[in-house]
Protein backbone atom coordinates (compact mmCIF):
# COMPACT_ATOMS: atom_id res chain seq x y z
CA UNK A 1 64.96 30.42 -30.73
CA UNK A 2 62.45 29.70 -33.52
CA UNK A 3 62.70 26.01 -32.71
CA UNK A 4 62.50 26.37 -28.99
CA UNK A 5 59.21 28.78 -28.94
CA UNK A 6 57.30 26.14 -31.88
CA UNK A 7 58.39 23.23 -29.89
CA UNK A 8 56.63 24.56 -26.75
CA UNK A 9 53.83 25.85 -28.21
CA UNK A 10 53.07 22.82 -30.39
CA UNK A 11 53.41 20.89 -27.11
CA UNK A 12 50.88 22.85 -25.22
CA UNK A 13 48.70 22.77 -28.01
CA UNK A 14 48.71 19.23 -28.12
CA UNK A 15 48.50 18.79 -24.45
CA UNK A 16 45.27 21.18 -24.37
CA UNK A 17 43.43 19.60 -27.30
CA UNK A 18 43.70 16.04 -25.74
CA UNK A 19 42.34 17.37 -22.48
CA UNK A 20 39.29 19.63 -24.05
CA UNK A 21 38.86 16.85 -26.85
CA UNK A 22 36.13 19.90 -28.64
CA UNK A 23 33.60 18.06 -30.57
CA UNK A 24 34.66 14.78 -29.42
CA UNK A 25 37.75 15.15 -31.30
CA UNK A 26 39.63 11.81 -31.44
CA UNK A 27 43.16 12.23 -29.42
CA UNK A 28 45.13 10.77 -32.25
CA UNK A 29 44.72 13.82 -34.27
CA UNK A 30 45.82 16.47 -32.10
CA UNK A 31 48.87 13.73 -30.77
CA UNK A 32 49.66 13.19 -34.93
CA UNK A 33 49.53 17.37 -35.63
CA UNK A 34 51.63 18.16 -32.28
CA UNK A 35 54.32 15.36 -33.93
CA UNK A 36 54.23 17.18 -37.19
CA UNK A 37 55.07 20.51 -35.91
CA UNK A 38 57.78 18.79 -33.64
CA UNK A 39 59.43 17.91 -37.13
CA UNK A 40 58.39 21.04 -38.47
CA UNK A 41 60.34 22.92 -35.91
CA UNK A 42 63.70 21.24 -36.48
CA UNK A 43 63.60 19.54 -32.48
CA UNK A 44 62.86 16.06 -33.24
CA UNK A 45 64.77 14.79 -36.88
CA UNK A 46 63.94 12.36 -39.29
CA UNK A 47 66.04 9.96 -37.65
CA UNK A 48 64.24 10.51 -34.23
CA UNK A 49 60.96 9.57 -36.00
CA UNK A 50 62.48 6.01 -37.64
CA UNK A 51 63.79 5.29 -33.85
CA UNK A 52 60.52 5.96 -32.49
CA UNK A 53 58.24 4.13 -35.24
CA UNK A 54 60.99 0.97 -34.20
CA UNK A 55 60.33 1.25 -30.87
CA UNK A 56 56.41 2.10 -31.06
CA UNK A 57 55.92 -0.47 -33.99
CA UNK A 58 56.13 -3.70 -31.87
CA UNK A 59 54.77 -2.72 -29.14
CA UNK A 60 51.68 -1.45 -30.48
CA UNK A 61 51.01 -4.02 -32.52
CA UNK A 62 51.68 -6.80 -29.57
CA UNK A 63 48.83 -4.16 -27.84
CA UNK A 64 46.44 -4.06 -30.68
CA UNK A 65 46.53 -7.97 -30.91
CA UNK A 66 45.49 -8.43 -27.23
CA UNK A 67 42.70 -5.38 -27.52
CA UNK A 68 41.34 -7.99 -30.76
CA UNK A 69 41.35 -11.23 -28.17
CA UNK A 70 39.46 -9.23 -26.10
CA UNK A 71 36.58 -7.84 -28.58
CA UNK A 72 36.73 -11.32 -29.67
CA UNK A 73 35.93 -12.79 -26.58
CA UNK A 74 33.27 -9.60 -25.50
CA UNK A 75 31.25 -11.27 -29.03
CA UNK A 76 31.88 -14.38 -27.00
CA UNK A 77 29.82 -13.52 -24.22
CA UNK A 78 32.75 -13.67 -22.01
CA UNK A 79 32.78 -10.54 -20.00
CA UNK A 80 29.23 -10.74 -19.53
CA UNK A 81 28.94 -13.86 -18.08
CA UNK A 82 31.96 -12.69 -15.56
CA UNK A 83 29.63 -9.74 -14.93
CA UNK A 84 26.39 -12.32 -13.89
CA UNK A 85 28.91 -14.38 -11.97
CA UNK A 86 30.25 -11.64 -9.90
CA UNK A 87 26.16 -10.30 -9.01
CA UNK A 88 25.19 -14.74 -8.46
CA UNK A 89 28.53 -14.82 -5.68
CA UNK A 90 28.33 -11.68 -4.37
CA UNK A 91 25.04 -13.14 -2.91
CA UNK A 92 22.76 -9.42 -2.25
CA UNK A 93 26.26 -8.02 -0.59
CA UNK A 94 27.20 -3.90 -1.99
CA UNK A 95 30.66 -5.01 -0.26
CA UNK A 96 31.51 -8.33 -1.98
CA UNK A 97 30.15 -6.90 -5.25
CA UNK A 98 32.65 -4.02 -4.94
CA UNK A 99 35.58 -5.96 -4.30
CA UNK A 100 35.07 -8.85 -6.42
CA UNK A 101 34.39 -5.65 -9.39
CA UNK A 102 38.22 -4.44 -8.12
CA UNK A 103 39.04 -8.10 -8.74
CA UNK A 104 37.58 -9.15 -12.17
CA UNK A 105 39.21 -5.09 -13.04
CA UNK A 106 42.98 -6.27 -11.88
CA UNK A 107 42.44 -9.84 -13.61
CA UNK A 108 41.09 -8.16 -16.87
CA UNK A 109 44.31 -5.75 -17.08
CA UNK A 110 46.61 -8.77 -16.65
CA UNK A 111 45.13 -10.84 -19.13
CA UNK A 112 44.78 -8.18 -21.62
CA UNK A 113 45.73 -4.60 -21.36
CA UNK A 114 44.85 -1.48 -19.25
CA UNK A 115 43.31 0.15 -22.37
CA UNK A 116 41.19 -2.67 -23.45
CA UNK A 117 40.02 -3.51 -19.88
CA UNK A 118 38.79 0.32 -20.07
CA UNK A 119 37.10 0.11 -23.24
CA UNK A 120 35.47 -3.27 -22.88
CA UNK A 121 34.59 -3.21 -18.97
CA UNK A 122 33.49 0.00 -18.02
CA UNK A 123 30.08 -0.51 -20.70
CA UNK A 124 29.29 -4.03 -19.50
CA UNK A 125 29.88 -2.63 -15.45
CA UNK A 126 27.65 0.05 -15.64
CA UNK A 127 24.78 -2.34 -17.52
CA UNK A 128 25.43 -4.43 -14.81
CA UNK A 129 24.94 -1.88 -12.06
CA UNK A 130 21.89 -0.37 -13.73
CA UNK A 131 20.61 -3.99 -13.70
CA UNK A 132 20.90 -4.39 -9.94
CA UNK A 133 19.15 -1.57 -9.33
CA UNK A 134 22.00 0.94 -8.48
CA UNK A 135 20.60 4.91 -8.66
CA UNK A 136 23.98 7.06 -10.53
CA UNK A 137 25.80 8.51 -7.19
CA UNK A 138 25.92 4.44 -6.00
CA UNK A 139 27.26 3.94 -9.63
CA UNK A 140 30.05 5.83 -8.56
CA UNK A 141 32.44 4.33 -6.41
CA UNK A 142 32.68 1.04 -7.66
CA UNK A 143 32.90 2.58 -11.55
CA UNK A 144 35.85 4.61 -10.07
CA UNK A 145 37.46 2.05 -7.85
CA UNK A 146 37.60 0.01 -10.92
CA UNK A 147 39.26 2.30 -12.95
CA UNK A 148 42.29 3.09 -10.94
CA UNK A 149 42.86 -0.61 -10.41
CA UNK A 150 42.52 -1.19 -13.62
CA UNK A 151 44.83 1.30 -14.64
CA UNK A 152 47.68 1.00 -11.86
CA UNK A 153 47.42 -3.01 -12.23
CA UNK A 154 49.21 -2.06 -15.63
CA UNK A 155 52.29 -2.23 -13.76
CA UNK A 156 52.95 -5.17 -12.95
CA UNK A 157 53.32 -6.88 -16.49
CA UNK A 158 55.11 -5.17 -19.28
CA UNK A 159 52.87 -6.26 -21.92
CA UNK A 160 49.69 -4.75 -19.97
CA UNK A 161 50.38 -1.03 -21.15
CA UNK A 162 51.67 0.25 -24.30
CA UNK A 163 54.32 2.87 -22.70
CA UNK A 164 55.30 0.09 -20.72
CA UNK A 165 56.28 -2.30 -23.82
CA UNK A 166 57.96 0.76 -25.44
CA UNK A 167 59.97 1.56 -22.64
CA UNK A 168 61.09 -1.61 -21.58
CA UNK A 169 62.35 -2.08 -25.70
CA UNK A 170 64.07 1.46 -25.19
CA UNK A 171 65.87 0.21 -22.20
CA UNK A 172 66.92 -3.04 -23.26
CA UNK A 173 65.17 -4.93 -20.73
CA UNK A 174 63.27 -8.72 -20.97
CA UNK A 175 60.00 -8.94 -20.26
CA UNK A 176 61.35 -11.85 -17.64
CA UNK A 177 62.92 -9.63 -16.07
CA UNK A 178 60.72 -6.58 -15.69
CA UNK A 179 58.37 -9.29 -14.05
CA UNK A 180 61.04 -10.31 -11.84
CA UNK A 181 62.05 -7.10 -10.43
CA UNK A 182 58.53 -5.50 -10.07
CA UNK A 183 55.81 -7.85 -10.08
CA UNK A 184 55.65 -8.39 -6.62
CA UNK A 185 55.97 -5.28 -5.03
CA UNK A 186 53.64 -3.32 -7.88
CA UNK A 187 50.76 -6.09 -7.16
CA UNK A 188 51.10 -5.22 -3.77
CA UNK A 189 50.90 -1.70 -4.14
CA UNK A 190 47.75 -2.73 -5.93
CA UNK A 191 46.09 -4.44 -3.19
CA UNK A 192 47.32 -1.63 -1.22
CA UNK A 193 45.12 0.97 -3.44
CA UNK A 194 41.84 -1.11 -3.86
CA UNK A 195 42.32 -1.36 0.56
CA UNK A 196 42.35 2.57 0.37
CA UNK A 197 39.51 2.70 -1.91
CA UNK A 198 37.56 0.58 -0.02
CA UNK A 199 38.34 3.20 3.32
CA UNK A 200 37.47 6.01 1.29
CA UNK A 201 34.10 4.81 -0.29
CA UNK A 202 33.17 2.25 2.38
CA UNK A 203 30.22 4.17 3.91
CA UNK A 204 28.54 5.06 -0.01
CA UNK A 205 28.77 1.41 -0.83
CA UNK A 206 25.06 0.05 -0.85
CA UNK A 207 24.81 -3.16 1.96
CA UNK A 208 22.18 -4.90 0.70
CA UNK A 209 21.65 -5.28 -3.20
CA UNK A 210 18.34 -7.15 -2.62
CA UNK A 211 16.96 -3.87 -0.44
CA UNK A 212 18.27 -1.07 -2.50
CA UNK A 213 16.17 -2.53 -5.66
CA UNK A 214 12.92 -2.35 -3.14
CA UNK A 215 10.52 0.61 -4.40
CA UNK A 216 9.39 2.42 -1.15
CA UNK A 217 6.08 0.05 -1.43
CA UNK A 218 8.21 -2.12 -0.63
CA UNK A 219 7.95 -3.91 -4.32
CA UNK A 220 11.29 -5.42 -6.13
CA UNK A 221 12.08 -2.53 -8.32
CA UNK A 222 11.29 -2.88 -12.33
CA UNK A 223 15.30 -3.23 -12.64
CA UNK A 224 15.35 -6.73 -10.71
CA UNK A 225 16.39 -8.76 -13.78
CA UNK A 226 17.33 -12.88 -12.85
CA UNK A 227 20.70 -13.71 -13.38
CA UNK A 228 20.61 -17.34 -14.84
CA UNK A 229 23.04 -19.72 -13.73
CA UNK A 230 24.97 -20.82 -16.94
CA UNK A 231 24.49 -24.48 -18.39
CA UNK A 232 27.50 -27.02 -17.76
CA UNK A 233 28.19 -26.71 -21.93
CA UNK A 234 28.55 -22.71 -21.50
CA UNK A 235 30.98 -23.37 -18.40
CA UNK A 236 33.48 -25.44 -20.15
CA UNK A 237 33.10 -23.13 -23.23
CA UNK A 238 33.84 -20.42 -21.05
CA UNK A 239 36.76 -22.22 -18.86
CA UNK A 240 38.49 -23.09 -22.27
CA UNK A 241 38.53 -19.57 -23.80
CA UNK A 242 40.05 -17.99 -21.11
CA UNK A 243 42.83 -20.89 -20.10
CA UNK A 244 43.50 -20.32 -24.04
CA UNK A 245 43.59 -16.69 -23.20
CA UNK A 246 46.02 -17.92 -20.39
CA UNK A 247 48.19 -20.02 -22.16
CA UNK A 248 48.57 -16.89 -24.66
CA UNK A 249 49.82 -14.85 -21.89
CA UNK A 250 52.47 -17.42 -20.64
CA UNK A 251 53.90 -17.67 -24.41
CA UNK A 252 54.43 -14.19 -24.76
CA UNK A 253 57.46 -14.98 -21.65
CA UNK A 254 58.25 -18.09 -22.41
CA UNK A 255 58.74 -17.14 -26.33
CA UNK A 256 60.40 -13.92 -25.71
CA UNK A 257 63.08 -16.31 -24.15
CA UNK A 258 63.94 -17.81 -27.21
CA UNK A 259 63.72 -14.94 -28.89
CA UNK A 260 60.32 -14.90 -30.61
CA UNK A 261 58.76 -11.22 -30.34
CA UNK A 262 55.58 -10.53 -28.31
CA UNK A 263 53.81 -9.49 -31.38
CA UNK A 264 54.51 -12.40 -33.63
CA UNK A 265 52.99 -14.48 -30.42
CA UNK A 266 50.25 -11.97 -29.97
CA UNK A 267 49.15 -11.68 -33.52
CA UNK A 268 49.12 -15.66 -33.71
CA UNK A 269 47.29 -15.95 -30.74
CA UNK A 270 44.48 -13.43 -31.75
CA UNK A 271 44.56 -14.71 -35.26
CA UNK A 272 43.86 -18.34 -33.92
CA UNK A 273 40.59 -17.22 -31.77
CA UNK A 274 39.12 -15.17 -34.25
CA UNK A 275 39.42 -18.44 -36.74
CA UNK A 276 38.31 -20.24 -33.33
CA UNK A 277 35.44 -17.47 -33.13
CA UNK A 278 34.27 -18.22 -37.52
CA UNK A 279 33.98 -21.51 -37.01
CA UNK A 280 32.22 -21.53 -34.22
CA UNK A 281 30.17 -18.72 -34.72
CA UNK A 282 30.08 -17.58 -38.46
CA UNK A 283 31.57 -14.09 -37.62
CA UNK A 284 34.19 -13.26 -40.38
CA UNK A 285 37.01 -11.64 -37.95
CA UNK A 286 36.36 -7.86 -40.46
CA UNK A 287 34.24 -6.94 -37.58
CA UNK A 288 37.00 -6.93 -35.20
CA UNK A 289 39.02 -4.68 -37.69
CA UNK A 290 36.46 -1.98 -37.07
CA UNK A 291 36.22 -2.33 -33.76
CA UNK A 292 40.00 -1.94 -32.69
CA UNK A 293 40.66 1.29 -31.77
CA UNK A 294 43.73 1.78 -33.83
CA UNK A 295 43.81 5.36 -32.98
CA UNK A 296 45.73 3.92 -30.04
CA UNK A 297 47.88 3.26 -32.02
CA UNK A 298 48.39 6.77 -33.87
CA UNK A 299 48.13 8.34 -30.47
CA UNK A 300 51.47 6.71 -28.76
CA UNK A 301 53.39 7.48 -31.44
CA UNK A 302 52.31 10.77 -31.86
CA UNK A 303 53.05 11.74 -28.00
CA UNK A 304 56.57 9.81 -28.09
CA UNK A 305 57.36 11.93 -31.19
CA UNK A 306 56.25 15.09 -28.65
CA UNK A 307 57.48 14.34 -26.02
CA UNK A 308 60.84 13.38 -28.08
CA UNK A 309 60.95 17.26 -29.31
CA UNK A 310 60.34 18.66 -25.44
CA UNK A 311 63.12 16.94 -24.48
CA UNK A 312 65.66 17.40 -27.11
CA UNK A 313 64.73 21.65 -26.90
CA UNK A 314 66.40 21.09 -23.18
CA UNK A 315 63.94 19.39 -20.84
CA UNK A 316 66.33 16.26 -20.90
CA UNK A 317 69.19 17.71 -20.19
CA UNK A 318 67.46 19.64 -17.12
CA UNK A 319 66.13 16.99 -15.60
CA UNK A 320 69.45 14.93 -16.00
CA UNK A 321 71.33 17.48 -14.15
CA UNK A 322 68.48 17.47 -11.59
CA UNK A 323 68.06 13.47 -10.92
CA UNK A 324 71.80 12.86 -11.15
CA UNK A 325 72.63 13.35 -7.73
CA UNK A 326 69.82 11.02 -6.74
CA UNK A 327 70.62 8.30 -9.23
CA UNK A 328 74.25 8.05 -7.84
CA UNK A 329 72.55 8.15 -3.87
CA UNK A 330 71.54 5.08 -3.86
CA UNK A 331 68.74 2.47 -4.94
CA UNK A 332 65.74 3.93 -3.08
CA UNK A 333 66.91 7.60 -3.85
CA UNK A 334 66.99 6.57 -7.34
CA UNK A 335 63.30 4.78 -7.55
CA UNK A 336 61.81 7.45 -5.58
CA UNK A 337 63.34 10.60 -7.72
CA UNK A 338 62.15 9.30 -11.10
CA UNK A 339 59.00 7.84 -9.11
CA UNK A 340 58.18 11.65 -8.65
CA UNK A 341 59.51 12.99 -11.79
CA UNK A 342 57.43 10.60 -14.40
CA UNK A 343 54.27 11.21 -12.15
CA UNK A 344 54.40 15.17 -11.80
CA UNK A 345 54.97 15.15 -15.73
CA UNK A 346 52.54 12.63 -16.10
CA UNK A 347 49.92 14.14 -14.36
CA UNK A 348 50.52 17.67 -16.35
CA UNK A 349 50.63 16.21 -19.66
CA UNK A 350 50.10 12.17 -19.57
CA UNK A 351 52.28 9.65 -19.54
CA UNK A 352 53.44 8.36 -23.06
CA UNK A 353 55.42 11.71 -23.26
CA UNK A 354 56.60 11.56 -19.60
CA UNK A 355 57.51 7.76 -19.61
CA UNK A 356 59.23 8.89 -23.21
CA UNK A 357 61.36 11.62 -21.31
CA UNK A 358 62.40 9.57 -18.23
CA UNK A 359 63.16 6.68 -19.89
CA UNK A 360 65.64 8.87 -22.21
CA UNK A 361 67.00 10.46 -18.95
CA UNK A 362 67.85 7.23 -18.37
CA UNK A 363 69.49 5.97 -21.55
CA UNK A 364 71.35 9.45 -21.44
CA UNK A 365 72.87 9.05 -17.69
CA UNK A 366 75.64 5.92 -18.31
CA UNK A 367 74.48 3.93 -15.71
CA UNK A 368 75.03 -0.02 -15.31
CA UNK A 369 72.64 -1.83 -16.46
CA UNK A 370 71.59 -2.67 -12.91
CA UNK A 371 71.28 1.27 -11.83
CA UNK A 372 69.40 1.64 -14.77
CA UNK A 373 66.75 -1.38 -14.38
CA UNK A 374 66.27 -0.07 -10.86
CA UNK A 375 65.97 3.49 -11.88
CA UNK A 376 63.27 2.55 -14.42
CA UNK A 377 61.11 0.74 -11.75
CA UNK A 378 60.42 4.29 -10.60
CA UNK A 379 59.68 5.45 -14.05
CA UNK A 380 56.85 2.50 -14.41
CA UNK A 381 55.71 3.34 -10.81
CA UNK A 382 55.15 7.04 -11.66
CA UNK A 383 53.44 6.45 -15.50
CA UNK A 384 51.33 3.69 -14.40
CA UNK A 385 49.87 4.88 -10.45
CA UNK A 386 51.31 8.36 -10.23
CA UNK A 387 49.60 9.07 -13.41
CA UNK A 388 46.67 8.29 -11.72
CA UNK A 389 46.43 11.99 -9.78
CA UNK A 390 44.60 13.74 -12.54
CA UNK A 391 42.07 12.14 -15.26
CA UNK A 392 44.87 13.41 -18.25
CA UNK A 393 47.43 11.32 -16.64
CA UNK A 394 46.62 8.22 -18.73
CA UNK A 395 44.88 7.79 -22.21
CA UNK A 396 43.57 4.70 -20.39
CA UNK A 397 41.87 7.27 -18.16
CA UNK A 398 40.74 9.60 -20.56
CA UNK A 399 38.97 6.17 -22.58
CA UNK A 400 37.22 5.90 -19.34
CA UNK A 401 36.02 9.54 -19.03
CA UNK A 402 34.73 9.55 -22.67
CA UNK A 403 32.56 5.45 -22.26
CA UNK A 404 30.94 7.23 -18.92
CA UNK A 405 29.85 10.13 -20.65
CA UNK A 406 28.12 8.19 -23.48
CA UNK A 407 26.24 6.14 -20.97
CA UNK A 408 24.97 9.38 -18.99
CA UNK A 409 27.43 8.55 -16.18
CA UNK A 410 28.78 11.70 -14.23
CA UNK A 411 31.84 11.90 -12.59
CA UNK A 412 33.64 15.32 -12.26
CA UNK A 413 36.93 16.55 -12.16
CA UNK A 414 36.34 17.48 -8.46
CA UNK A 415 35.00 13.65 -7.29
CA UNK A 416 37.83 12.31 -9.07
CA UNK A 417 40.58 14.05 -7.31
CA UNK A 418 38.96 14.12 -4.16
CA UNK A 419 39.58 10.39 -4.06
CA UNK A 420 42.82 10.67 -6.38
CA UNK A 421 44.36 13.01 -3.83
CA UNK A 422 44.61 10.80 -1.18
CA UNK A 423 45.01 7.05 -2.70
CA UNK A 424 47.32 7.55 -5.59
CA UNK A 425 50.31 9.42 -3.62
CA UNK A 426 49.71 7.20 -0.79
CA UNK A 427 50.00 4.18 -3.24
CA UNK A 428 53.24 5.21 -4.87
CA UNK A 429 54.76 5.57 -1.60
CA UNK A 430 54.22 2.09 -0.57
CA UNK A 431 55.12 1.26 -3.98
CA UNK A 432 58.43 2.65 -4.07
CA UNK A 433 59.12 1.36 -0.53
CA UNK A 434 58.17 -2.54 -1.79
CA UNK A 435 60.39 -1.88 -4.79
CA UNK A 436 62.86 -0.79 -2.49
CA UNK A 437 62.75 -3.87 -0.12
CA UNK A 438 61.89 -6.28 -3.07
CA UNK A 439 65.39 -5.57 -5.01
CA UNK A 440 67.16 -5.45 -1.90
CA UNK A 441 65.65 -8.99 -1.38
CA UNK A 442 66.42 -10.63 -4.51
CA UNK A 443 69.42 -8.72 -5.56
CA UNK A 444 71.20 -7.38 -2.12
């Protein structure tokens, strides 16, 4: 009984502090002290924790590598110059601006990771809408817009989200083939939420960038700042970090198929542009040590060990006996039950421990290894969109909340469901249905 009642309370502890973060607190510590008192308690063992660092340990650090290729390319002047291109072709249009934004957002979470497109984005976005003028309610729905793309275009590669990487390990499942099954369908659904954002937020957008920056004397507003059209030297510079970037991406497939892990790829590749980055800059890569948040890091493995001990004190074994019947009714039936399950847990108390839980449903249930691949399609559908309900669903989220609040950027709980409540369960429904007809496609 003593185990049970610390087990619970440690979890809701943990799950509070992350969501009132007092005093700024960093989520890493109350993630690390919730995993302490898991041990503490007797509900997750010594063993559990050596499992978990396994599984966490390669993941993050494939993670971590991409976040450094990413500051490493923000010193570049990368992102930036993205940002000026998007405001040159978007050519005095609110409505191209906001869906080439949604673009660059999807692009940036493909190339790197949902967490680092967050961090690195949401600053140089905002200086970018400041600079055209944009008053903070116009701010608003391309900031947000941005962020749930970003942060449901995690799905569709494995190596763009740290649960996802863990999972997948957990599972025993290639990152070829995670692409294969969901890919598709999950880029889809994509497209399918940026089209509902755009319904939702099409009357706020501003028409005319030019106009809005006009004082009412009809003057060009003190924010009217040229965007200069880059040299042909800082195009090709430009065009050959990122197909580097590229041709990163592609080896962390094409090595994984002969057996070469996504971090040893990942740490070469960011090793080999922060040497590019010394020579051609004089920047000793010690800056980019600082500026990786590592407490990403601390914080997954914290809320795998928690959400290890919820499910050992009988969650698992509940749920199990719940999403059996479903699992054995059939490939949509499956999808759509742990589709549901990993997004209502998710959006109580985020989804490293809910991804954590379903995926050890999973593992615990027997099933062929193609019931369980299909099953776990609706476990990434539910942590990476369904998460997307409430603003605790994803620490990718949460990054977001904290970078608009240091740049005097207001968005409440209440404008973020408002929009949330409509796109994201409408999203995982056509999610789960393109899953559906995608495996039957490829597979029936």
């Amino acid at each position: 009984m003593f185990t049970i009642a610390l087990t619970i309370f440690s979890f809701i502890m943990t799950i509070v502090l992350i969501m009132w973060r007092p005093k700024g607190l960093n989520v890493s510590i109350p993630s690390l002290a919730g995993a302490a008192l898991m041990v503490i308690a007797g509900s997750v063992s010594m063993g559990d924790v050596k499992v978990i660092l396994t599984d966490v340990g390669g993941a993050s650090v494939t993670i971590m590598a991409t976040i450094a290729m990413a500051l490493v390319l923000e010193s570049f002047g990368v992102f930036q110059f993205a940002a000026d291109f998007l405001a040159r072709i978007s050519k005095n249009s609110g409505v191209r601006l906001f869906w080439y934004i949604n673009l660059m957002s999807l692009l940036m979470t493909l190339v790197f990771n949902n967490d680092g497109a967050i961090i690195i984005a949401t600053p140089i976005l905002i200086i970018l809408l400041r600079k055209l003028g944009f008053k903070p309610h116009q701010q608003i729905p391309y900031l947000l817009s941005a962020a749930l793309v970003d942060t449901a275009a995690s799905a569709p590669l494995g190596v763009s989200n740290i649960v996802n990487l863990i999972s997948i390990k957990i599972i025993g499942m290639s990152l070829a083939t995670y692409s294969e099954m969901i890919f598709v369908p999950s880029m889809i659904g994509v497209g399918v939420l940026a089209v509902l954002n755009y319904v939702l937020f099409r009357k706020k957008l501003v028409i005319d960038l030019k106009q809005n920056r006009m004082s009412p004397k009809g003057k060009t507003d003190a924010t009217d700042l040229s965007f200069e059209t880059p040299s042909k030297e800082q195009k090709r510079f430009m065009t050959n970090i990122l197909l580097y970037v590229l041709a990163v991406r592609v080896a962390l497939f094409v090595g994984a198929g002969f057996g070469v892990s996504p971090s040893v790829t990942a740490v070469v590749g960011a090793a080999i542009l922060l040497i590019w980055r010394w020579i051609k800059m004089g920047t000793s890569p010690m800056d980019i040590i600082g500026k990786t948040p590592w407490h990403v890091l601390f914080f997954a493995f914290g809320m795998y060990v928690v959400g290890a001990g919820i499910a050992n004190v009988g969650l698992n074994s509940w749920l199990v006996h719940q999403l059996q019947p479903f699992i054995d009714g059939g490939w949509f039936s499956s999808i759509t039950a742990t589709a549901v399950a990993v997004s209502v847990m998710s959006d109580l108390f985020n989804n490293h421990p809910a991804l954590m839980i379903g995926t050890l449903n999973l593992t615990s249930m027997h099933l062929s290894q193609m019931d369980l691949h299909v099953a776990y399609l609706g476990n990434i559908i539910g942590s990476d969109i369904g998460s997307l309900l409430t603003p605790i669903g994803l620490l990718a989220t949460l990054i977001w909340m904290f970078v608009l609040k240091q740049y005097k950027v207001h968005i409440s709980w209440g404008q973020y469901l408002r929009v949330t409540a409509i796109v994201v369960p409408l999203t995982v429904i056509a999610t789960i249905v393109l899953c559906y007809g995608w495996i039957l496609l490829i597979y029936g």
